[in-house]
C-alpha atoms as a PDB file:
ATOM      1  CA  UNK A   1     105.728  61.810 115.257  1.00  0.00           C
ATOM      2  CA  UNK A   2     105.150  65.042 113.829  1.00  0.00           C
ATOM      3  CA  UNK A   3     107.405  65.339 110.482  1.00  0.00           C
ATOM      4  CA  UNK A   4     105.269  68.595 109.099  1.00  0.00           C
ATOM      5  CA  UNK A   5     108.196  70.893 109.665  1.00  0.00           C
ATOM      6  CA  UNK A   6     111.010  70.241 107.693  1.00  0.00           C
ATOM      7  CA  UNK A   7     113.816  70.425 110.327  1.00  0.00           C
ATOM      8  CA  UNK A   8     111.937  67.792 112.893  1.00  0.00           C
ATOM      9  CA  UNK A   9     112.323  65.140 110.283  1.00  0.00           C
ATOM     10  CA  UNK A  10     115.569  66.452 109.646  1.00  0.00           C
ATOM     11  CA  UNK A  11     116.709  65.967 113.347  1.00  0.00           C
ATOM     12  CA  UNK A  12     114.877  62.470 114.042  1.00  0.00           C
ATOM     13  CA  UNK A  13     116.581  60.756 111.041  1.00  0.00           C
ATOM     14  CA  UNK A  14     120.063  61.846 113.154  1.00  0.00           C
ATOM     15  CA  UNK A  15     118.947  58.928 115.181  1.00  0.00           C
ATOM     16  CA  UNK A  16     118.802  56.824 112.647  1.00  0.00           C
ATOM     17  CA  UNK A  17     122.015  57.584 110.965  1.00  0.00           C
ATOM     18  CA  UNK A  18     125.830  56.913 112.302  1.00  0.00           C
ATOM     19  CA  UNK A  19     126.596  60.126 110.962  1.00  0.00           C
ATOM     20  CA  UNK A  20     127.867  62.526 114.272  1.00  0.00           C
ATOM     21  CA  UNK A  21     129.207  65.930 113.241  1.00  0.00           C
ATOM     22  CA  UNK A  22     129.284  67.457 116.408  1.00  0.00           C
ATOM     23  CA  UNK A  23     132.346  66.203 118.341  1.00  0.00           C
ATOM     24  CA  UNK A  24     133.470  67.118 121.507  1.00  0.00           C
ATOM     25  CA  UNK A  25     136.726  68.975 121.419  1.00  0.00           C
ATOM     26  CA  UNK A  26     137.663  68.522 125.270  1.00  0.00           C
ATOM     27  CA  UNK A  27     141.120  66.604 125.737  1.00  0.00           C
ATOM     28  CA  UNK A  28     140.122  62.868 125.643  1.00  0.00           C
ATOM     29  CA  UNK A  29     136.696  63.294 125.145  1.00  0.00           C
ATOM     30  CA  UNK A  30     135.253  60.966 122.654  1.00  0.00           C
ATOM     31  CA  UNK A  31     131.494  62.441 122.594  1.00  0.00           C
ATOM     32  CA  UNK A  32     129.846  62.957 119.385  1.00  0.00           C
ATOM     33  CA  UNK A  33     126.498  63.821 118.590  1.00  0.00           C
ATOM     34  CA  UNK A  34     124.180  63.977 115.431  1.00  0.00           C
ATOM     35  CA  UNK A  35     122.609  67.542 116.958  1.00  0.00           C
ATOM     36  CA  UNK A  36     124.405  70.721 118.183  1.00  0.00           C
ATOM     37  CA  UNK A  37     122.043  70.833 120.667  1.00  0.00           C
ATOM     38  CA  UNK A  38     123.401  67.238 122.327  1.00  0.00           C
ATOM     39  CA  UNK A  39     127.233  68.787 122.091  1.00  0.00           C
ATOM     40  CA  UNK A  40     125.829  71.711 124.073  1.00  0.00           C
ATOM     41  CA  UNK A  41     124.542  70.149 126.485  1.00  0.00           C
ATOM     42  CA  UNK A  42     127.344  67.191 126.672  1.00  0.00           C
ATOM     43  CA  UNK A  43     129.761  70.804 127.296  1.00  0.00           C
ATOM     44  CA  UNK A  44     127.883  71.580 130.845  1.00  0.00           C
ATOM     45  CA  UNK A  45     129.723  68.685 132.026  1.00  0.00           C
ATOM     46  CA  UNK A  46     133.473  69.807 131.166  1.00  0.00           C
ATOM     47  CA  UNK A  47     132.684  73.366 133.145  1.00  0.00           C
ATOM     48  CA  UNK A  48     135.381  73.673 135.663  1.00  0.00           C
ATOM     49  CA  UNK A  49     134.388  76.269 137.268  1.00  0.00           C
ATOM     50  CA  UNK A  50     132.718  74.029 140.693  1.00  0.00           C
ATOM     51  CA  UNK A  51     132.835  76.617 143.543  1.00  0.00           C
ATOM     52  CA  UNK A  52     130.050  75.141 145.332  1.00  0.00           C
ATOM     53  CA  UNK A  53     131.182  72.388 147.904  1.00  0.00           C
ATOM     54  CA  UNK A  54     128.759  70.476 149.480  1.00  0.00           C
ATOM     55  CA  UNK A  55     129.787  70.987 153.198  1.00  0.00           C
ATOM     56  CA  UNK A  56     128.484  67.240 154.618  1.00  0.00           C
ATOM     57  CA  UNK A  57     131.067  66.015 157.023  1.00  0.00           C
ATOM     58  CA  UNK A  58     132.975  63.782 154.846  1.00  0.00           C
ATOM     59  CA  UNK A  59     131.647  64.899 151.858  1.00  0.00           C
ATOM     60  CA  UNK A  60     133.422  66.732 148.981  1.00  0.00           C
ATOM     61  CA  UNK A  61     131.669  66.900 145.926  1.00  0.00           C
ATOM     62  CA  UNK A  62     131.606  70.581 143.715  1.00  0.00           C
ATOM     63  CA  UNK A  63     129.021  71.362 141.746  1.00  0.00           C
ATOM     64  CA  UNK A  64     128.602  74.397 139.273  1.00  0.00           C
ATOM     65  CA  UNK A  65     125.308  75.412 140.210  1.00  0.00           C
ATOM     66  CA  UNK A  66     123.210  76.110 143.464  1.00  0.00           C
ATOM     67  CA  UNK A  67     120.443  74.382 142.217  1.00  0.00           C
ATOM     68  CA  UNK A  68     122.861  71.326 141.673  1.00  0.00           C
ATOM     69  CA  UNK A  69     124.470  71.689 144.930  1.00  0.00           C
ATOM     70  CA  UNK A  70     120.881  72.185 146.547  1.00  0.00           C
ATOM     71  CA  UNK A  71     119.474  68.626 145.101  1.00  0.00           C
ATOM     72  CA  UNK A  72     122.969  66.511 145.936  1.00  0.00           C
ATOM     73  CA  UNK A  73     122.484  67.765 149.347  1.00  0.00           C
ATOM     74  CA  UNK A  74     118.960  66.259 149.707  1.00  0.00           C
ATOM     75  CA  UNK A  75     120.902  62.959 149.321  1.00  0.00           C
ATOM     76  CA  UNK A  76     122.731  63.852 153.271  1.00  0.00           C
ATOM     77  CA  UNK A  77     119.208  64.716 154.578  1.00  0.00           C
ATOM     78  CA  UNK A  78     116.608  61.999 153.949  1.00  0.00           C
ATOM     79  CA  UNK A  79     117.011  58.530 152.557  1.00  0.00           C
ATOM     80  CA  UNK A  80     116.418  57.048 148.672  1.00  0.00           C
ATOM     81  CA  UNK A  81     112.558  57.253 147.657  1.00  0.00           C
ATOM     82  CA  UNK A  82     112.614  56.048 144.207  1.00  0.00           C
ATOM     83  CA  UNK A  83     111.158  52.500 144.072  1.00  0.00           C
ATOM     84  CA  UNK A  84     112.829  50.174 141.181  1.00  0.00           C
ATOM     85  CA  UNK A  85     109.355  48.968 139.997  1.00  0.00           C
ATOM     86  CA  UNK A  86     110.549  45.646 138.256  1.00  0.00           C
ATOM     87  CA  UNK A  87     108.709  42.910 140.016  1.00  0.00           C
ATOM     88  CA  UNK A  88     110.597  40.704 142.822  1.00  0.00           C
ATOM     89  CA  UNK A  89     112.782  44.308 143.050  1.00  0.00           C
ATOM     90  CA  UNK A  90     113.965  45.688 146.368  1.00  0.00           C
ATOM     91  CA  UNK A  91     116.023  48.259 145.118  1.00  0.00           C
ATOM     92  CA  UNK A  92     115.518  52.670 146.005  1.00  0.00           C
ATOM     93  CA  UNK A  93     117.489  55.146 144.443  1.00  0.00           C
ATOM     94  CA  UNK A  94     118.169  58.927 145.817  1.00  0.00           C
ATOM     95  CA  UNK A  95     117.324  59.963 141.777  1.00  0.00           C
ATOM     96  CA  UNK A  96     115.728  58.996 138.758  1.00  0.00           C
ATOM     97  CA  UNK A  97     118.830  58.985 136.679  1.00  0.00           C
ATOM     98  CA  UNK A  98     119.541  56.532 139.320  1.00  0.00           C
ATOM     99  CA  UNK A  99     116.435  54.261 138.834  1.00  0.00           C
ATOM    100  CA  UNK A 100     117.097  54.815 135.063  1.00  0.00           C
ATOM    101  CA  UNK A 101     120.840  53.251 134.772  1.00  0.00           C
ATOM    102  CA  UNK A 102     119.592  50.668 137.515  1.00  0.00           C
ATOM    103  CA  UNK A 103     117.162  49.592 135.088  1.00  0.00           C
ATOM    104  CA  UNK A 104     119.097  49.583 132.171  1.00  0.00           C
ATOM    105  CA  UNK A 105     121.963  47.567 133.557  1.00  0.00           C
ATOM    106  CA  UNK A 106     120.187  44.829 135.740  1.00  0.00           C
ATOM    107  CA  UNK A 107     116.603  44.725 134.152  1.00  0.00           C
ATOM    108  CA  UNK A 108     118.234  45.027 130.504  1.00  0.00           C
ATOM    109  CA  UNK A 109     115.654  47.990 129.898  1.00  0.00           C
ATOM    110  CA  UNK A 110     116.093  49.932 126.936  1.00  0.00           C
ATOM    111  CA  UNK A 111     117.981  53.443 127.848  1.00  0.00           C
ATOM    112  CA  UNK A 112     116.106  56.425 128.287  1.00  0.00           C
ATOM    113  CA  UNK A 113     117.454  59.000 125.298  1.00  0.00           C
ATOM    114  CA  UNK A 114     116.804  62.544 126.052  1.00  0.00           C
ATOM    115  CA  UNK A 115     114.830  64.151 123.144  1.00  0.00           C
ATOM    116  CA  UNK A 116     116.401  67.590 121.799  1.00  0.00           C
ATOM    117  CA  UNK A 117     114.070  69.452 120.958  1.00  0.00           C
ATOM    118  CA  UNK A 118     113.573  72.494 118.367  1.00  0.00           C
ATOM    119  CA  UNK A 119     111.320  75.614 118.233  1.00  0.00           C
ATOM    120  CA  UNK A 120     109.191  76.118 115.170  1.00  0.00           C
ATOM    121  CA  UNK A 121     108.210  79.471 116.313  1.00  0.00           C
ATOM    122  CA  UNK A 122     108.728  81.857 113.248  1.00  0.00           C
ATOM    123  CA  UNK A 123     112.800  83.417 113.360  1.00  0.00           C
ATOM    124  CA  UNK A 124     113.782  81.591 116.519  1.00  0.00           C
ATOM    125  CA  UNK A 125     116.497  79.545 116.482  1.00  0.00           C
ATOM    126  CA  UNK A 126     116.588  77.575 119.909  1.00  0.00           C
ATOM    127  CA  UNK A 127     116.921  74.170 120.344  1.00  0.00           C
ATOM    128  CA  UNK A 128     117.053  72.039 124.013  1.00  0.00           C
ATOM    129  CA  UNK A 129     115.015  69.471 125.991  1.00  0.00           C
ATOM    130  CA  UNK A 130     112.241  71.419 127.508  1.00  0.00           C
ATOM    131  CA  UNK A 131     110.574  72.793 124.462  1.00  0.00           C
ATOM    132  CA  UNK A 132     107.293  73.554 126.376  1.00  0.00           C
ATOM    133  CA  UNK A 133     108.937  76.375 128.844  1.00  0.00           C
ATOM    134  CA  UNK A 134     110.411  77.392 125.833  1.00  0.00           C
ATOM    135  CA  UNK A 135     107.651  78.156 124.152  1.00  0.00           C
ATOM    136  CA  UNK A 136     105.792  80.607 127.249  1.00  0.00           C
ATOM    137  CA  UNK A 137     108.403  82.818 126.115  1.00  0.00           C
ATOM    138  CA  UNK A 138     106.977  83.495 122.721  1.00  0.00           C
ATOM    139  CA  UNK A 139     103.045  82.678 123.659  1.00  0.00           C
ATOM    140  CA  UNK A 140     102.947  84.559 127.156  1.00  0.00           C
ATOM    141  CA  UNK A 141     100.546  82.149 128.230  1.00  0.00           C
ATOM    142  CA  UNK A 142      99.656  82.136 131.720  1.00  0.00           C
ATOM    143  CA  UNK A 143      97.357  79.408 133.169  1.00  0.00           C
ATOM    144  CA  UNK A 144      98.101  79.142 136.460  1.00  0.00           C
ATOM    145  CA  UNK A 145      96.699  81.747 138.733  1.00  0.00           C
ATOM    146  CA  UNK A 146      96.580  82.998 142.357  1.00  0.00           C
ATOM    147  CA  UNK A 147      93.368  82.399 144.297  1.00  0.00           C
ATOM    148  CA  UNK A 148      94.664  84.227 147.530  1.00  0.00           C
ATOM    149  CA  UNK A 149      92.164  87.694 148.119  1.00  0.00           C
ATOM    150  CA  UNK A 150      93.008  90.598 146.310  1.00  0.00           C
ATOM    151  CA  UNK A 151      95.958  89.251 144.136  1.00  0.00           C
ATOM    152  CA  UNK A 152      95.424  87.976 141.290  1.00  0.00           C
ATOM    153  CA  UNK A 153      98.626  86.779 140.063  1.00  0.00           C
ATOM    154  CA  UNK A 154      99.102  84.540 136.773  1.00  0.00           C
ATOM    155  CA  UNK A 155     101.913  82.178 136.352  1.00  0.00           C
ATOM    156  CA  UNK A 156     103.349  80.130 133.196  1.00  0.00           C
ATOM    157  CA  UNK A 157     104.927  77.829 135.024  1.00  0.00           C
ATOM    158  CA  UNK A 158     103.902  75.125 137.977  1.00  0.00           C
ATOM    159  CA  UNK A 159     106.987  76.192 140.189  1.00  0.00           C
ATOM    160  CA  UNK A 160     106.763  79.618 140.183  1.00  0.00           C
ATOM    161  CA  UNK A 161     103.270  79.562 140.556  1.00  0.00           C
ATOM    162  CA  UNK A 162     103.828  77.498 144.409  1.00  0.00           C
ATOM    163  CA  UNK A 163     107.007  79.667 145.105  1.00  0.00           C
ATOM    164  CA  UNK A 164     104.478  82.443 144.972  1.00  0.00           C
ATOM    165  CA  UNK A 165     102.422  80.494 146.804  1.00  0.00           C
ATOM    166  CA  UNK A 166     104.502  79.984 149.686  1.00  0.00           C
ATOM    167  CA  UNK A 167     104.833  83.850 149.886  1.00  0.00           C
ATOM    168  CA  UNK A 168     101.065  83.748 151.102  1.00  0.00           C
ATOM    169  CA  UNK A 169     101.328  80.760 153.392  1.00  0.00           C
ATOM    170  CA  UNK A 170     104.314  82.123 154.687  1.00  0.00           C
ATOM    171  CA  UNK A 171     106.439  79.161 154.220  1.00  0.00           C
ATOM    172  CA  UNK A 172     110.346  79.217 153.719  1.00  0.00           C
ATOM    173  CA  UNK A 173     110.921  75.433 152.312  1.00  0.00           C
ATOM    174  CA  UNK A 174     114.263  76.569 150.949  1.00  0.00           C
ATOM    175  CA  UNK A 175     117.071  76.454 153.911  1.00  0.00           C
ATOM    176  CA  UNK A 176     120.915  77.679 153.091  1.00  0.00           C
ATOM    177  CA  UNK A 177     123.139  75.286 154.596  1.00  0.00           C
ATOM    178  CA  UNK A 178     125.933  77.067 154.867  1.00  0.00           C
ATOM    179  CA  UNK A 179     127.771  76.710 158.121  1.00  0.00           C
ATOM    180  CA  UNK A 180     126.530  78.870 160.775  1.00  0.00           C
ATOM    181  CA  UNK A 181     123.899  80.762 158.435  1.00  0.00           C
ATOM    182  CA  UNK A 182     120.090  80.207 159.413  1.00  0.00           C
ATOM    183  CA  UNK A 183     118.494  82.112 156.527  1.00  0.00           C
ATOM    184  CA  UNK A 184     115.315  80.274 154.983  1.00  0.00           C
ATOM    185  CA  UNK A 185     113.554  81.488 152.007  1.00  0.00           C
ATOM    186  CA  UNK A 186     109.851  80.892 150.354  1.00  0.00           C
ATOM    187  CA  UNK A 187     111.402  80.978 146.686  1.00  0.00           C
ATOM    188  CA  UNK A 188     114.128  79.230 145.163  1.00  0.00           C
ATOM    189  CA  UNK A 189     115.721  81.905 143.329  1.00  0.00           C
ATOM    190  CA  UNK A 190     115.732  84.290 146.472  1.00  0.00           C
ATOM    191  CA  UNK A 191     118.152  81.666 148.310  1.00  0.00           C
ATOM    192  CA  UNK A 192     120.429  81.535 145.019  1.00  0.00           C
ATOM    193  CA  UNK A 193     121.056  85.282 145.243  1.00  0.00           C
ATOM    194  CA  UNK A 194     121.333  84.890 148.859  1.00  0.00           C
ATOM    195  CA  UNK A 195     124.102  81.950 148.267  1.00  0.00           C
ATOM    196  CA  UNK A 196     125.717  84.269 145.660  1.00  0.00           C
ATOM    197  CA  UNK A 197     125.760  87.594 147.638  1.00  0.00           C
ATOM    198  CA  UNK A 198     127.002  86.309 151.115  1.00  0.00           C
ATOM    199  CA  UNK A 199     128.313  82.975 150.838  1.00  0.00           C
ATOM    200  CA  UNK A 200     130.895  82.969 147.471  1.00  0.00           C
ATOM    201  CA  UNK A 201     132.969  85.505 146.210  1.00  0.00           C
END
């Protein structure tokens, strides 16, 4: 590992140490973390504020997001397609976390441990899990670009880049459920203002 910045060494002997600082202050929570970053992120799960229902018959769940709401419905529409790949194994999940904790508990694998991540980019403070779409921000690097005649469009990221994509190929992958409402779109964040503008309040 890469220990030439101060503050990465600092943050890698957290998981070496017992020490926690960062405690979760939610009634009867008992998570602590050695980074600020983990408590953050821990905090997403305490958000009450769930106004999207998933509206499968018998089906209940909330969800704070669209995009959250959007991949537990997935689960309704097509069956499990991640493979436990343990030999002798049988098992399919709907998700990776899925595969993950079947792993760990049956197949005594050690746990996967999100790595928190943070920017050494001069006067920025951030710190999360994906450092590398972080870091567009301050580069501006664009690699992927659009092929189609007379565009000419440059992306940073792999997503965007095929949301644009479908624009071209005039493809609308991204379907609102909502009951009654037959609305498709060709990019994900064109469906979320969509959700937000005619379906919630």
């Amino acid at each position: 590992m890469d220990f030439s910045v101060p503050h990465r060494l600092k943050d890698h002997m957290t998981t070496h140490s017992s020490d926690k600082p960062f405690k979760c202050d939610f009634n009867g929570c008992r998570y602590e973390s050695g980074l600020k970053a983990g408590l953050r992120i821990h905090m997403q799960s305490h958000n009450t504020n769930r106004k999207y229902v998933c509206d499968f018959i018998g089906c209940e769940k909330t969800f704070t997001s669209y995009s959250s709401l959007y991949d537990h419905r997935r689960r309704h529409q097509s069956g499990p397609t991640f493979k436990c790949p343990t030999k002798g194994c049988v098992e399919l999940f709907f998700t990776r976390r899925q595969l993950r904790n079947h792993e760990v508990s049956v197949h005594n694998r050690k746990p996967f441990v999100q790595r928190i991540h943070r920017c050494d980019w001069p006067g920025c403070e951030w710190t999360g899990i994906n450092i590398y779409n972080h870091k567009l921000q301050h580069t501006g690097e664009k690699k992927f670009a659009c092929l189609w005649p007379e565009c000419g469009k440059r992306f940073a990221r792999i997503d965007n880049f095929k949301d644009h994509m479908n624009i071209h190929n005039n493809v609308k992958p991204y379907v609102c459920h909502w009951p009654g409402c037959t609305h498709s779109y060709a990019q994900l964040g064109n469906l979320t203002s969509h959700i937000k503008r005619f379906h919630t309040k």
